[in-house]
Protein backbone atom coordinates (compact mmCIF):
# COMPACT_ATOMS: atom_id res chain seq x y z
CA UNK A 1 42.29 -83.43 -29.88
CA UNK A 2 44.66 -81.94 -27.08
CA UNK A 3 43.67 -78.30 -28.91
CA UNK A 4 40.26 -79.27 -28.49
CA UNK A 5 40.49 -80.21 -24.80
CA UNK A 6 42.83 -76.72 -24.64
CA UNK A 7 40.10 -74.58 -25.87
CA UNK A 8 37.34 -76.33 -23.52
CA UNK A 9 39.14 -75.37 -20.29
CA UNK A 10 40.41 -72.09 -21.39
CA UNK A 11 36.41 -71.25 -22.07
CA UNK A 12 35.44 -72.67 -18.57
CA UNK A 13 38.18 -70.42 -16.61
CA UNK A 14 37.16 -67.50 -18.85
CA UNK A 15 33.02 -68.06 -17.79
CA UNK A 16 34.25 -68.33 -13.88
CA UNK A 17 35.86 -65.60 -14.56
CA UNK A 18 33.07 -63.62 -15.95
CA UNK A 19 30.44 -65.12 -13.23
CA UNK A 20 32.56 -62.99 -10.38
CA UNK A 21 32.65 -59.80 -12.30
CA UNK A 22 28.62 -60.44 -12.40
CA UNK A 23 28.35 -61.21 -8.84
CA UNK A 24 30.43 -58.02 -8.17
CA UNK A 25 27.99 -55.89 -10.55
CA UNK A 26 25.06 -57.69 -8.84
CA UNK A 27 26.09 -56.42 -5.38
CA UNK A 28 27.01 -53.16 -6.97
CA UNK A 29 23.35 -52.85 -7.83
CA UNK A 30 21.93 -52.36 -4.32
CA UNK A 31 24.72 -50.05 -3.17
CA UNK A 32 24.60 -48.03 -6.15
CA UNK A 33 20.12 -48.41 -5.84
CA UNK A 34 20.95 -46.85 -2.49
CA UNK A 35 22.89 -43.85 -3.39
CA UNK A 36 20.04 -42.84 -5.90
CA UNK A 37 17.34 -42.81 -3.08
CA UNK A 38 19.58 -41.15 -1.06
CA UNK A 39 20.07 -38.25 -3.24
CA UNK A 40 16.81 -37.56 -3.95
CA UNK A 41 15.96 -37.46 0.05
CA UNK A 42 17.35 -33.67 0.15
CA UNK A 43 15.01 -32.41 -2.14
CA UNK A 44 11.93 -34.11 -0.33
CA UNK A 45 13.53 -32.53 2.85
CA UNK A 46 13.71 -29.49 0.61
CA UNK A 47 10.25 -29.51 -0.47
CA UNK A 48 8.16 -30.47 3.00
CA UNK A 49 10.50 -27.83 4.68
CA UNK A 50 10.61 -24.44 2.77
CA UNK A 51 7.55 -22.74 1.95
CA UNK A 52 9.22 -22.49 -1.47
CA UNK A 53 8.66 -24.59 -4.18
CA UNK A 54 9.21 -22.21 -6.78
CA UNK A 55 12.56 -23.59 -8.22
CA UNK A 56 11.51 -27.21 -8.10
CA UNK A 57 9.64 -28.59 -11.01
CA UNK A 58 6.48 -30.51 -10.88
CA UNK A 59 6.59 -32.22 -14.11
CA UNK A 60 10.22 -33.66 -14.02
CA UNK A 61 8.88 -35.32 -10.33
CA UNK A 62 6.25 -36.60 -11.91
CA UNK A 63 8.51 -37.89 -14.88
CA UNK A 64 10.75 -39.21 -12.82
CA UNK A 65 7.65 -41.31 -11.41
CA UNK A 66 6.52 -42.40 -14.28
CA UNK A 67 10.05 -43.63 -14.89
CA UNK A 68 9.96 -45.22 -12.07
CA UNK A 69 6.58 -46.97 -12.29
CA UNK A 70 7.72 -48.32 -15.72
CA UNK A 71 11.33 -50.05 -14.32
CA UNK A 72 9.59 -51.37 -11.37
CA UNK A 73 7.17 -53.06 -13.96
CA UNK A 74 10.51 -54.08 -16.06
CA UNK A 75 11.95 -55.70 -12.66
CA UNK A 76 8.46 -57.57 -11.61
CA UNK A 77 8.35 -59.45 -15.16
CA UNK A 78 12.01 -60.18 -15.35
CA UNK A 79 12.36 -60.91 -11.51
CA UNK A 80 14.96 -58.42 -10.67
CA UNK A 81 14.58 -58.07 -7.18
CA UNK A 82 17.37 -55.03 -6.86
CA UNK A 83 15.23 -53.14 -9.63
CA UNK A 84 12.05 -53.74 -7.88
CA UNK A 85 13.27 -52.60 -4.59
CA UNK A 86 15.26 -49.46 -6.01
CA UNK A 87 12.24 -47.71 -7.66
CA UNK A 88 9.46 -48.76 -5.11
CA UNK A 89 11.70 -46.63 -2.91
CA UNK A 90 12.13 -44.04 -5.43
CA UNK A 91 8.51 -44.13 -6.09
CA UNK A 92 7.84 -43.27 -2.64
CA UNK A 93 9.81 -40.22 -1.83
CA UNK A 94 8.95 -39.04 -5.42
CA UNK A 95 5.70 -39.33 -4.79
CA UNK A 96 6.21 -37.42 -1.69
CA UNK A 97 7.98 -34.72 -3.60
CA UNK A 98 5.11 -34.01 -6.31
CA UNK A 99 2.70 -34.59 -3.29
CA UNK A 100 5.01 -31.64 -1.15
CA UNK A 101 5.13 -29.42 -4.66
CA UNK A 102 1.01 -29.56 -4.93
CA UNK A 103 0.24 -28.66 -1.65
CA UNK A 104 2.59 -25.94 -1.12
């Protein structure tokens, strides 16, 4: 029995254990959401700025949209509120971008 009793606690300590490297990776999620709509913010300045578009290309924007359309769709039916918030973003200046590309 005392192996039993043993094992029990050494699984509970293990799953508290585990729960804070989530947590971490959960708060990693919006800083590292972030960083990806910050990086594409230069080439949206890019694009609305120069009265080149030559080098940028219209259909990876628009895959990257599309991308994007789909994981905000993944985050509404699974309730993932970091994945949600990341690509709305993303859909916005991307949208911006292909928008900038057309009309240039």
């Amino acid at each position: 029995m005392h192996e039993v009793l043993h094992h029990v606690i050494k699984r509970s300590q293990a799953k508290r254990n585990t729960s804070h490297i989530i947590n971490l990776i959960d708060r990693m999620a919006y800083i590292m959401g972030a960083i990806t709509v910050l990086v594409n913010i230069p080439q949206l300045i890019s694009v609305w700025t120069s009265p080149d578009t030559q080098g940028v290309s219209l259909i990876s924007w628009i895959g990257f949209s599309l991308g994007s359309l789909f994981w905000i769709a993944y985050g509404v039916l699974h309730k993932e509120k970091p994945i949600i918030a990341i690509n709305t973003a993303l859909v916005m200046i991307q949208g911006l971008i292909v928008v900038g590309i057309l009309t240039r």
